[in-house]
N, C-alpha and C. Protein backbone atom coordinates (compact mmCIF):
# COMPACT_ATOMS: atom_id res chain seq x y z
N UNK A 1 167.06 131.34 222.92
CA UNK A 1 166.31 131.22 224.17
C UNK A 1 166.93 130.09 225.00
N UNK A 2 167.08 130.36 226.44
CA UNK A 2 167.87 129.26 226.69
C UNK A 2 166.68 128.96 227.94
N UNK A 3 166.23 127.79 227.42
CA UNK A 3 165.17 127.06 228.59
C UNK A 3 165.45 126.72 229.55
N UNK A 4 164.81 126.34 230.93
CA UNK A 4 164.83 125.62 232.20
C UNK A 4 164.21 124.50 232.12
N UNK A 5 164.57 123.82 232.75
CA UNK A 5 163.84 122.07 232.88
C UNK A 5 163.98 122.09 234.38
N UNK A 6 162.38 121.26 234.70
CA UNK A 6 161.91 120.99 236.44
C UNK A 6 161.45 119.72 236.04
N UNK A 7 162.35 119.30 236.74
CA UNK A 7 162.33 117.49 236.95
C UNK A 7 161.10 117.22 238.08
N UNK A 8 159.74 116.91 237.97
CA UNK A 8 159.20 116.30 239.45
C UNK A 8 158.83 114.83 239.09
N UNK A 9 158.90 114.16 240.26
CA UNK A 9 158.68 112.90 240.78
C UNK A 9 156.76 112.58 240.58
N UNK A 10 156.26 112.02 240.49
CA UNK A 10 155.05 111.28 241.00
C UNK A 10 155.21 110.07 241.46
N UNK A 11 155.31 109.70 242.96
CA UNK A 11 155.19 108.31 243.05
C UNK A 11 154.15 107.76 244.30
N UNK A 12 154.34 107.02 244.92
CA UNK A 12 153.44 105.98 245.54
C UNK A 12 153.17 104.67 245.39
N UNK A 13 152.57 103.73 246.15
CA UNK A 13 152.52 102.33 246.00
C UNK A 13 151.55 102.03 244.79
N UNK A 14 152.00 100.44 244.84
CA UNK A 14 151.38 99.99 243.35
C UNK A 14 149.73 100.77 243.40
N UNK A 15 149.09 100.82 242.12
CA UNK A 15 147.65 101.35 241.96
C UNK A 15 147.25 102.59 242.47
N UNK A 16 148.42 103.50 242.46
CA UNK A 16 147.50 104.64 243.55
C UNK A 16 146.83 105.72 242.68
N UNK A 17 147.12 105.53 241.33
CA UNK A 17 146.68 106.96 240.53
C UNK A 17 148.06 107.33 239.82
N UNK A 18 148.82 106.79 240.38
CA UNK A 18 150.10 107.45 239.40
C UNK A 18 149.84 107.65 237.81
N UNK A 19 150.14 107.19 237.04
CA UNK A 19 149.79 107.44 235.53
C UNK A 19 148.92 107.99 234.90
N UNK A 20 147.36 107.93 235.84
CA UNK A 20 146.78 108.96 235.59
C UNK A 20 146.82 110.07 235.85
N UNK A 21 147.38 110.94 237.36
CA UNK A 21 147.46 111.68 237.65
C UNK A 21 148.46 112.61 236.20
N UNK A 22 149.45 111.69 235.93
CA UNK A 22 151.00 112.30 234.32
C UNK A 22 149.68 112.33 233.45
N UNK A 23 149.07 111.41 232.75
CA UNK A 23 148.11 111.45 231.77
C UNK A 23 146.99 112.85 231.96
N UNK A 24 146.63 113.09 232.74
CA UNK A 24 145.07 114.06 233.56
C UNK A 24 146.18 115.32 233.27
N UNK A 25 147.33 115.97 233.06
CA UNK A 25 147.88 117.22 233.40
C UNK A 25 149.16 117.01 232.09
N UNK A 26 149.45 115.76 232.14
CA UNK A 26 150.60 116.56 230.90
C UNK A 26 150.04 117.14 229.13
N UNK A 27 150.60 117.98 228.40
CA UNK A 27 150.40 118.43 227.46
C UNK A 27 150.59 117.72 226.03
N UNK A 28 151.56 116.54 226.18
CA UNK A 28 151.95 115.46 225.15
C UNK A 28 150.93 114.21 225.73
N UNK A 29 150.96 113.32 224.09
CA UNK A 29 150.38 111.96 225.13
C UNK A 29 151.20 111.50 225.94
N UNK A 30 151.30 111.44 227.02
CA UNK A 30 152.49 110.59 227.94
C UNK A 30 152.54 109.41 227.36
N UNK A 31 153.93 109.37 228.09
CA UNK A 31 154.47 108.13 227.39
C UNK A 31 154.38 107.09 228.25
N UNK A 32 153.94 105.95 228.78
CA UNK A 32 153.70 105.05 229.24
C UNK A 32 154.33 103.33 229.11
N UNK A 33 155.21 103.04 230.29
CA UNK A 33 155.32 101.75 230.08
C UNK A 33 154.08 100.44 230.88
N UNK A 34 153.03 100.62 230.67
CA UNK A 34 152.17 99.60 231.01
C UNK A 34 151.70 98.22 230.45
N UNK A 35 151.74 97.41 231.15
CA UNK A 35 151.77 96.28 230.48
C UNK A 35 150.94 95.31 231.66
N UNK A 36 149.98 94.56 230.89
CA UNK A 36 149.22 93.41 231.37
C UNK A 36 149.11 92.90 232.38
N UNK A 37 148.93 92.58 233.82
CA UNK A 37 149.16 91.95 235.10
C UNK A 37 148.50 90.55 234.29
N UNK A 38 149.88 89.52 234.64
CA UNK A 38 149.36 88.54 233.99
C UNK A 38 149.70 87.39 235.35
N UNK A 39 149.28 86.05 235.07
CA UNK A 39 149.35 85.46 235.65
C UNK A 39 151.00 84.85 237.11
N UNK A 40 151.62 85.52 236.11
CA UNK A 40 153.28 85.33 236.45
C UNK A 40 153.13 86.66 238.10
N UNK A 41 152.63 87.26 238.17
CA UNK A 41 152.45 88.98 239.30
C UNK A 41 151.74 87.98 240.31
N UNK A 42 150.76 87.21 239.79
CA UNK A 42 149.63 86.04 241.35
C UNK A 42 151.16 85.77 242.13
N UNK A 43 150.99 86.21 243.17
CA UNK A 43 151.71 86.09 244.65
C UNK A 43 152.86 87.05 244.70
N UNK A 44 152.86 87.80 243.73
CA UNK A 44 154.14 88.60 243.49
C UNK A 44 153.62 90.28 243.65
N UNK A 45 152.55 90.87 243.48
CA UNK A 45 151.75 92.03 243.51
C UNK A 45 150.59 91.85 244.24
N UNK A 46 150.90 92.67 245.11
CA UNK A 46 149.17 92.15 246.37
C UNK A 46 148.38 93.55 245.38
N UNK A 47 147.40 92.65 244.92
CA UNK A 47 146.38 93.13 244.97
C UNK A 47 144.89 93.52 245.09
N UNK A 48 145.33 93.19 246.57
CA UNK A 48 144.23 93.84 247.57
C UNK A 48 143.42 94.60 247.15
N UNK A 49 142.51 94.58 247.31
CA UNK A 49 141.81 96.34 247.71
C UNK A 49 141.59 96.47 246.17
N UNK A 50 142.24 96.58 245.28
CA UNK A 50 142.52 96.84 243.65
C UNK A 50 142.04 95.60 242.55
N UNK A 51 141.87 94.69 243.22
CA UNK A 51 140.97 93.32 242.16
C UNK A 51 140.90 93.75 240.63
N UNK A 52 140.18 94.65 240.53
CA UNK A 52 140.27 95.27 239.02
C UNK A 52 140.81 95.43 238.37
N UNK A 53 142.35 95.98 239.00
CA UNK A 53 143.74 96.46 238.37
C UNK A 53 143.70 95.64 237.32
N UNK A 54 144.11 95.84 235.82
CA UNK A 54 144.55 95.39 234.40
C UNK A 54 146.14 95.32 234.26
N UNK A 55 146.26 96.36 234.43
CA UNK A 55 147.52 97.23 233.78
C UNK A 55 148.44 97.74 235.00
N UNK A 56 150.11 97.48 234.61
CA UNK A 56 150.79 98.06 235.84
C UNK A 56 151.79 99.00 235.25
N UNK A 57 152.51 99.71 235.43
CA UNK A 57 153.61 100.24 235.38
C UNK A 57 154.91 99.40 235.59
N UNK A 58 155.59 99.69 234.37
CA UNK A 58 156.77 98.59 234.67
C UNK A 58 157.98 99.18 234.35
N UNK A 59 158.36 100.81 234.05
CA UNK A 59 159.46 101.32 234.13
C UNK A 59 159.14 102.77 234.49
N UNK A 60 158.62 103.34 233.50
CA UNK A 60 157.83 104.60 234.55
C UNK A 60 156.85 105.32 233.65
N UNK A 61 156.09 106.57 234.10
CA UNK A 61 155.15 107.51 233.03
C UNK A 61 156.46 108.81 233.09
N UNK A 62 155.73 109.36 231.51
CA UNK A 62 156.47 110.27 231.09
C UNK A 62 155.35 111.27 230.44
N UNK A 63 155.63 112.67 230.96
CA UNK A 63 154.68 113.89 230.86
C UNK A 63 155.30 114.85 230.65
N UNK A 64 154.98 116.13 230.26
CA UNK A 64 155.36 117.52 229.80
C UNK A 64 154.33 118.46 230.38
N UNK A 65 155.05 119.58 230.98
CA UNK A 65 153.74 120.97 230.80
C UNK A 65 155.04 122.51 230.77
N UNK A 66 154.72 122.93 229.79
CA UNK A 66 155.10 124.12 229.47
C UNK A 66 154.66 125.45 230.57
N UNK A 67 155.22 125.57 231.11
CA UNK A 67 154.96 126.30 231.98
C UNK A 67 154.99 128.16 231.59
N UNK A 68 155.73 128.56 231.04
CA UNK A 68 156.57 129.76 230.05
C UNK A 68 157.46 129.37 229.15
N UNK A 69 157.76 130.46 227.99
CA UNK A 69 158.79 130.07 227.22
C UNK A 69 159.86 129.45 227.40
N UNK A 70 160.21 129.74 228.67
CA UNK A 70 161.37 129.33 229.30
C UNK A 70 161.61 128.59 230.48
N UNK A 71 160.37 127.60 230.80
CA UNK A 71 160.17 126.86 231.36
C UNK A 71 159.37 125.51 231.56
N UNK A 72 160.36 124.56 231.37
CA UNK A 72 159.39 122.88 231.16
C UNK A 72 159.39 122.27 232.17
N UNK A 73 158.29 121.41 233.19
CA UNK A 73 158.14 120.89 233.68
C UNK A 73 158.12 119.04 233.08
N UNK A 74 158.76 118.58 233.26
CA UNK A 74 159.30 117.64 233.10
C UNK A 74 158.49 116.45 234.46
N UNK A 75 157.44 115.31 233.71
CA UNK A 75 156.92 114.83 234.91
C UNK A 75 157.41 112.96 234.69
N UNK A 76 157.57 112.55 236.18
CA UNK A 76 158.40 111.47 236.00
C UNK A 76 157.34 110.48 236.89
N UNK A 77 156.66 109.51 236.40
CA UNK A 77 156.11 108.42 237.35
C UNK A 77 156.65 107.26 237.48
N UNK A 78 156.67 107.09 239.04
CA UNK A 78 157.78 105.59 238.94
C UNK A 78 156.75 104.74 238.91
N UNK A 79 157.24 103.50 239.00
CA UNK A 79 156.70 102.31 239.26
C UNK A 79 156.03 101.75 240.81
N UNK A 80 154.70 101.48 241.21
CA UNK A 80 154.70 101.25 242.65
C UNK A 80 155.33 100.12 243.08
N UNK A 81 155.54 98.97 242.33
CA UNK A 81 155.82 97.42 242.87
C UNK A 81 157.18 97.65 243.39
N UNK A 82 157.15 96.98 244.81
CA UNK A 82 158.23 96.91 245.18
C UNK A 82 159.47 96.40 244.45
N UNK A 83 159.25 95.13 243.23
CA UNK A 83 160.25 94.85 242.18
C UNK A 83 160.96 95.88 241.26
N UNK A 84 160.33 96.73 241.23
CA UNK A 84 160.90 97.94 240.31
C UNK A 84 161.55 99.11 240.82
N UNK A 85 161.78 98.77 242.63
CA UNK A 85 162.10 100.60 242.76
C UNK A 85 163.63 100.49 242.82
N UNK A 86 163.96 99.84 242.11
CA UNK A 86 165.58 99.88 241.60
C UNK A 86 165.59 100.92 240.44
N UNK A 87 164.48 101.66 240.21
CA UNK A 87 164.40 102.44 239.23
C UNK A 87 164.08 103.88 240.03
N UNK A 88 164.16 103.86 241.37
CA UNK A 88 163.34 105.00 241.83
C UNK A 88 164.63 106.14 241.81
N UNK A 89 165.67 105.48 242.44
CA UNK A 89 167.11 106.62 242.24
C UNK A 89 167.50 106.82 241.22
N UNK A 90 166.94 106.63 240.14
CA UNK A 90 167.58 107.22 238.54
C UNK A 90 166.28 108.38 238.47
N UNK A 91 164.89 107.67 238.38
CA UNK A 91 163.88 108.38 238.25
C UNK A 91 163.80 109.75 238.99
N UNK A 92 164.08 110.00 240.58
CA UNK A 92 164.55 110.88 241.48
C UNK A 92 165.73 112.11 241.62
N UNK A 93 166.76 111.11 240.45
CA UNK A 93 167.90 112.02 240.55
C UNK A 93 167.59 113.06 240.10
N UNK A 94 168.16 114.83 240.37
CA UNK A 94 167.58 115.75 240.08
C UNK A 94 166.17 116.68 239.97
N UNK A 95 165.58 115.64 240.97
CA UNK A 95 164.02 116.17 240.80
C UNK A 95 163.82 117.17 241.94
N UNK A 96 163.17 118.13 241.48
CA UNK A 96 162.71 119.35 241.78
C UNK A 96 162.26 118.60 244.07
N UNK A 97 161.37 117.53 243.35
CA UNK A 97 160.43 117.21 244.12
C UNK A 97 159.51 116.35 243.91
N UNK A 98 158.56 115.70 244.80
CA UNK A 98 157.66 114.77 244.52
C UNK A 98 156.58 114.98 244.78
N UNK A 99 155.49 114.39 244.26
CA UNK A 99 154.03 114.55 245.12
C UNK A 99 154.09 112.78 245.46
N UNK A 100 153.71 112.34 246.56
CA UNK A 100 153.17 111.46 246.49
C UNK A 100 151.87 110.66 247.28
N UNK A 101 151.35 109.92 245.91
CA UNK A 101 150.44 109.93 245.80
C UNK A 101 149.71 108.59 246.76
N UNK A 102 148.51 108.80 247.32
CA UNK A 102 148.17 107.97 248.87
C UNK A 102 146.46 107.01 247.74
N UNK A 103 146.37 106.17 247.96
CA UNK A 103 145.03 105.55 247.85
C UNK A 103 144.75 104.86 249.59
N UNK A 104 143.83 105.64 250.24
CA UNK A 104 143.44 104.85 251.49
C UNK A 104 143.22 103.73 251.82
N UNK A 105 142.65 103.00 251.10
CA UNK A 105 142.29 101.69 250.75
C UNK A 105 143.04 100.71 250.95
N UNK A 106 144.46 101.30 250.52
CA UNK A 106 145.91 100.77 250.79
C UNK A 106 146.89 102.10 251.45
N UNK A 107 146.44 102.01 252.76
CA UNK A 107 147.47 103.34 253.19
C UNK A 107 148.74 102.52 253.47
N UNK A 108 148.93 101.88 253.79
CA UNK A 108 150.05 101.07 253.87
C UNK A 108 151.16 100.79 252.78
N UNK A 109 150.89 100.82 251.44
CA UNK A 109 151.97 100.83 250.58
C UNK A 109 152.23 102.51 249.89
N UNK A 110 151.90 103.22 250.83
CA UNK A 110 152.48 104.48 250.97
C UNK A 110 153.63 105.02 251.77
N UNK A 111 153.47 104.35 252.68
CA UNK A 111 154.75 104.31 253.58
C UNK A 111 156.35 104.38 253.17
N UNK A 112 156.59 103.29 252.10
CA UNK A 112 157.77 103.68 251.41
C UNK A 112 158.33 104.54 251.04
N UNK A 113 157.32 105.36 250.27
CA UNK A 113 157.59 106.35 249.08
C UNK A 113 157.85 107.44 249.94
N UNK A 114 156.87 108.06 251.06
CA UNK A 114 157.11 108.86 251.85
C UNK A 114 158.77 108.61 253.05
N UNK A 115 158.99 107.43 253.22
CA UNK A 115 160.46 107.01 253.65
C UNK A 115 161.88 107.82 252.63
N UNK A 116 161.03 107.23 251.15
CA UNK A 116 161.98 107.26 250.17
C UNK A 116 162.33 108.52 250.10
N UNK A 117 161.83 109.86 250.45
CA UNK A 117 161.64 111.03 249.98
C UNK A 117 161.99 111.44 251.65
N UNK A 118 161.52 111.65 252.48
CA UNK A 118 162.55 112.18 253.47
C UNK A 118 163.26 111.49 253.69
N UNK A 119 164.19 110.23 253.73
CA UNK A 119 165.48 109.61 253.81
C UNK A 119 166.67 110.46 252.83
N UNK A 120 166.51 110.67 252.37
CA UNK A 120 167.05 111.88 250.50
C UNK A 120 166.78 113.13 250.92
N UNK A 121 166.25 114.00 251.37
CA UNK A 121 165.86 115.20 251.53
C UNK A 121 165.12 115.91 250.76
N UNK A 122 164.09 115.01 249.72
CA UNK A 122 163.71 115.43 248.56
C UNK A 122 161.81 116.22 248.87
N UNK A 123 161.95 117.10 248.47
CA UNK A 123 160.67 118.12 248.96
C UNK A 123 159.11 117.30 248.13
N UNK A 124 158.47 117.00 249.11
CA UNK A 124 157.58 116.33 248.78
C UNK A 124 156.20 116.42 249.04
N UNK A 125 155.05 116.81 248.67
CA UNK A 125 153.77 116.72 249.51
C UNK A 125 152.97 115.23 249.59
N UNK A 126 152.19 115.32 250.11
CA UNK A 126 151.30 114.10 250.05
C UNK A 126 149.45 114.59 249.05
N UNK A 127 149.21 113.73 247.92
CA UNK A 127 148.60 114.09 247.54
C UNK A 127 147.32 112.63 247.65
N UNK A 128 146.12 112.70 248.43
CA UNK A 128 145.33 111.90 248.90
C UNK A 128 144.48 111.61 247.61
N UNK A 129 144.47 110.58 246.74
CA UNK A 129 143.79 110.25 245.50
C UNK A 129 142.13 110.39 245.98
N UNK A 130 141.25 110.61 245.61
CA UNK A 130 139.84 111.03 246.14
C UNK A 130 139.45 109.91 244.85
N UNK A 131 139.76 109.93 243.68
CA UNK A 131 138.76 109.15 242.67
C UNK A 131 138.02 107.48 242.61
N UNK A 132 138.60 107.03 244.23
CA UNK A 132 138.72 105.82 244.44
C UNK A 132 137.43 105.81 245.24
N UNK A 133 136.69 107.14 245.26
CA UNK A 133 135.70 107.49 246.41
C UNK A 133 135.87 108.57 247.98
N UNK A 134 134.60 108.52 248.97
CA UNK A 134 134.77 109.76 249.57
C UNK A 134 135.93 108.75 250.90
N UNK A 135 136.85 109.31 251.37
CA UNK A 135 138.06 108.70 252.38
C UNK A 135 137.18 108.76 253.91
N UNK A 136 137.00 107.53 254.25
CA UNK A 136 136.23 107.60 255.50
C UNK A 136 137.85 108.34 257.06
N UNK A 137 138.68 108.53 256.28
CA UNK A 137 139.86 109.47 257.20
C UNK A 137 139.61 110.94 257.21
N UNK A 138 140.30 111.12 258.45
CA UNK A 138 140.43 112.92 257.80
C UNK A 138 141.71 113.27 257.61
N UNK A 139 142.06 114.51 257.66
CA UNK A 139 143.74 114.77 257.11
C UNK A 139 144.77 114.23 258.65
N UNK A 140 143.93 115.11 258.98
CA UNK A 140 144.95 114.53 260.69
C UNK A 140 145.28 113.26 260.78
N UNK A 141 144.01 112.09 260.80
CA UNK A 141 144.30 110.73 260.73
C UNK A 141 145.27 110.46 259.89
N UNK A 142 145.50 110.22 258.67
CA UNK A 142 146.13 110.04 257.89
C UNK A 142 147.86 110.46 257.63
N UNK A 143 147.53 112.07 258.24
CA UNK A 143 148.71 112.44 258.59
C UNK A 143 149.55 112.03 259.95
N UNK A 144 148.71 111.92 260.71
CA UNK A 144 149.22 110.70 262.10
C UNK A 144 149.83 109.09 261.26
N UNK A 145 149.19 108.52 260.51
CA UNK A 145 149.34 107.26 260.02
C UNK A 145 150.31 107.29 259.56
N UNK A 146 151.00 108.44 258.14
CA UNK A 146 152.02 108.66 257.78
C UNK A 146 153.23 109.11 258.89
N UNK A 147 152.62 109.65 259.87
CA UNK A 147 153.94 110.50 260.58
C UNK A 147 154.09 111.55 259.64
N UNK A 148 153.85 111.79 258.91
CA UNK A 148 154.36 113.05 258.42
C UNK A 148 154.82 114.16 259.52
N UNK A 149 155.75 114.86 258.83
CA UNK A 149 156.31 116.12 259.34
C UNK A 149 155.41 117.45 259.21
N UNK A 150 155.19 118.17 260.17
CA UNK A 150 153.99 119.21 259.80
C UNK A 150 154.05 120.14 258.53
N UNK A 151 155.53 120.06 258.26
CA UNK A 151 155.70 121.02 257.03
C UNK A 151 155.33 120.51 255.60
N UNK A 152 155.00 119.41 256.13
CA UNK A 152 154.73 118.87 255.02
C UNK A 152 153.64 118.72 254.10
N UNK A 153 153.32 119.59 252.94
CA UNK A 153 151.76 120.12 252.44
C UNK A 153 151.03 118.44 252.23
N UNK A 154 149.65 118.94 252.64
CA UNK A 154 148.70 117.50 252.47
C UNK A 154 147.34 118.09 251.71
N UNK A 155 147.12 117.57 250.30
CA UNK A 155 145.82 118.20 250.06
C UNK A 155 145.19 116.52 249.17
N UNK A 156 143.72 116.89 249.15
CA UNK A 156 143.20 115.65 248.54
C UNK A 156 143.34 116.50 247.04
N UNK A 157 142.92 115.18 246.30
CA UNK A 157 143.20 115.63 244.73
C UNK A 157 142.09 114.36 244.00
N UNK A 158 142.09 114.65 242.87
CA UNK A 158 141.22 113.43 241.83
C UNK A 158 142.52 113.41 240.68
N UNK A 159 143.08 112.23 240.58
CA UNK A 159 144.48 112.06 239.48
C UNK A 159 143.75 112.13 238.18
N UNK A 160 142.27 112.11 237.77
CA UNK A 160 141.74 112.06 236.82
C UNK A 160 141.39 113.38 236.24
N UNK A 161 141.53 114.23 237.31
CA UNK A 161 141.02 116.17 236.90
C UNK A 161 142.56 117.02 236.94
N UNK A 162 142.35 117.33 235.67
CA UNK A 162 143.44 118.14 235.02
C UNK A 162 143.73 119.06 236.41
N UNK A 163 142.78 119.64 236.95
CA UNK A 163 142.59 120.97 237.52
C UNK A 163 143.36 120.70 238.54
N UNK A 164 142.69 119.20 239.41
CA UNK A 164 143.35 118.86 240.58
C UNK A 164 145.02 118.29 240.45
N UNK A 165 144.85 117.77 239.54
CA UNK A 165 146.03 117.45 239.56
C UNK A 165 147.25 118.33 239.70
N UNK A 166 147.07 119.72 238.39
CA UNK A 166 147.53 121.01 238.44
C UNK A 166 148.13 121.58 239.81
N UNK A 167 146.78 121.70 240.33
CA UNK A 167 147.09 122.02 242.13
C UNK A 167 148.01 121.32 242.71
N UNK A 168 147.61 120.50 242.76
CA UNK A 168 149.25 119.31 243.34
C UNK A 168 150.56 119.44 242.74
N UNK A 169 150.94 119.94 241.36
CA UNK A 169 151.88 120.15 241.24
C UNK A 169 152.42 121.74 241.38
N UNK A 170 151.49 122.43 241.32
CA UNK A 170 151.84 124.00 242.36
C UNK A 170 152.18 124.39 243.70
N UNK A 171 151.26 123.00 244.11
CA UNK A 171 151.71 122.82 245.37
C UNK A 171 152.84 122.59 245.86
N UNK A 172 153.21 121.23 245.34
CA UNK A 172 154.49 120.75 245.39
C UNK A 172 155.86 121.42 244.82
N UNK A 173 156.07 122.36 243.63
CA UNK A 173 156.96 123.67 243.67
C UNK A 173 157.01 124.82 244.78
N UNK A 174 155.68 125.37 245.39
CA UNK A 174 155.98 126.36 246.16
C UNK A 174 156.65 125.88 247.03
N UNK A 175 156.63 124.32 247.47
CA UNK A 175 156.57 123.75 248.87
C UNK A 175 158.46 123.67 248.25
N UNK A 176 158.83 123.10 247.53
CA UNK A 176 160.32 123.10 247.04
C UNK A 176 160.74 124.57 246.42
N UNK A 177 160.29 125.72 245.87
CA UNK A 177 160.80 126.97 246.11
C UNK A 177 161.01 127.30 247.62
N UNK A 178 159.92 126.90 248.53
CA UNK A 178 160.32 127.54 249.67
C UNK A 178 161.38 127.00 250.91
N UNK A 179 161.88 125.82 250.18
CA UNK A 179 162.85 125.07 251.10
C UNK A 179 164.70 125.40 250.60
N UNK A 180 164.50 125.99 249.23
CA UNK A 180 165.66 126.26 248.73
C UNK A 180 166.02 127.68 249.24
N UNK A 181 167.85 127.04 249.10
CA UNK A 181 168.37 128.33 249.98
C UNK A 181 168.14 129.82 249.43
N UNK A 182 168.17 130.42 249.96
CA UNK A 182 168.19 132.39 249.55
C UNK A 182 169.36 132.14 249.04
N UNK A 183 169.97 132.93 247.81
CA UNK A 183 171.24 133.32 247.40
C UNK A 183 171.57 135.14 247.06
């Protein structure tokens, strides 16, 4: 049997749901580099809005979903801190595509990731984290805030529901099946 592998991206700014969103949908325990926000991150990680935050990502999440016999989805979460996205072009290389992922709260350290991904040409949706509560935005706003490009799929999601999460990554293949060339 000779398998396929689909590389996708999950990224976004620090705290947005990333790791849960790999954890909520992959089929293995993901593999996780998280580690402690310790005193050494005070002035180095704004975290705003996120006070609570424990735990950060410090190289990336790692997920699986079997899609058919002959097909693995392969899920890659980067790191949000701006210190780490020296890891984002290894993490990126070859990927299908990205979702990335928005917490309103902090719409502003979304901005990158969405840079990072049309600067590259890499097929991407925007997936609006909902588990943080109801988004006093609507899609338009938000999609004005980003600039996004109209082609560009926008759906809300919960990174904590298998289901939603699922959706976002169906999403984000049709949206990269349908940008690849006819042969």
């Amino acid at each position: 049997m000779n398998r396929q592998s689909v590389k996708v991206v999950v990224a976004g700014g620090f705290g947005t749901g990333k790791t849960t969103l790999v954890a909520s949908v992959s089929e293995i325990p993901p593999l996780t580099t998280e580690e402690v926000l310790t005193q050494a991150s005070v002035g180095v990680d704004d975290v705003t809005g996120i006070e609570d935050k424990t735990n950060t990502t410090v190289a990336l999440d790692f997920g699986r979903i079997t899609i058919s016999p002959d097909v693995v989805l392969y899920l890659f979460g980067t790191p949000g801190q701006d210190r780490f996205w020296f890891m984002w072009d290894e993490l990126a290389q070859g990927a299908v595509g990205a979702i990335v992922l928005v917490d309103t709260r902090r719409l502003g350290t979304s901005f990158p990731a969405v840079d990072y991904f049309e600067r590259r040409g890499i097929p991407f949706v925007v997936a609006v984290n909902r588990f943080f509560g109801e988004c006093p935005y609507s899609q338009d706003e938000i999609r004005s805030a980003l600039e996004l490009d109209p082609s560009v799929p926008f759906l809300w999601v919960d990174a904590r529901d298998k289901a939603s999460s699922k959706q976002a990554l169906i999403t984000l293949v049709r949206h990269a099946m349908a940008r690849m060339p006819v042969s």
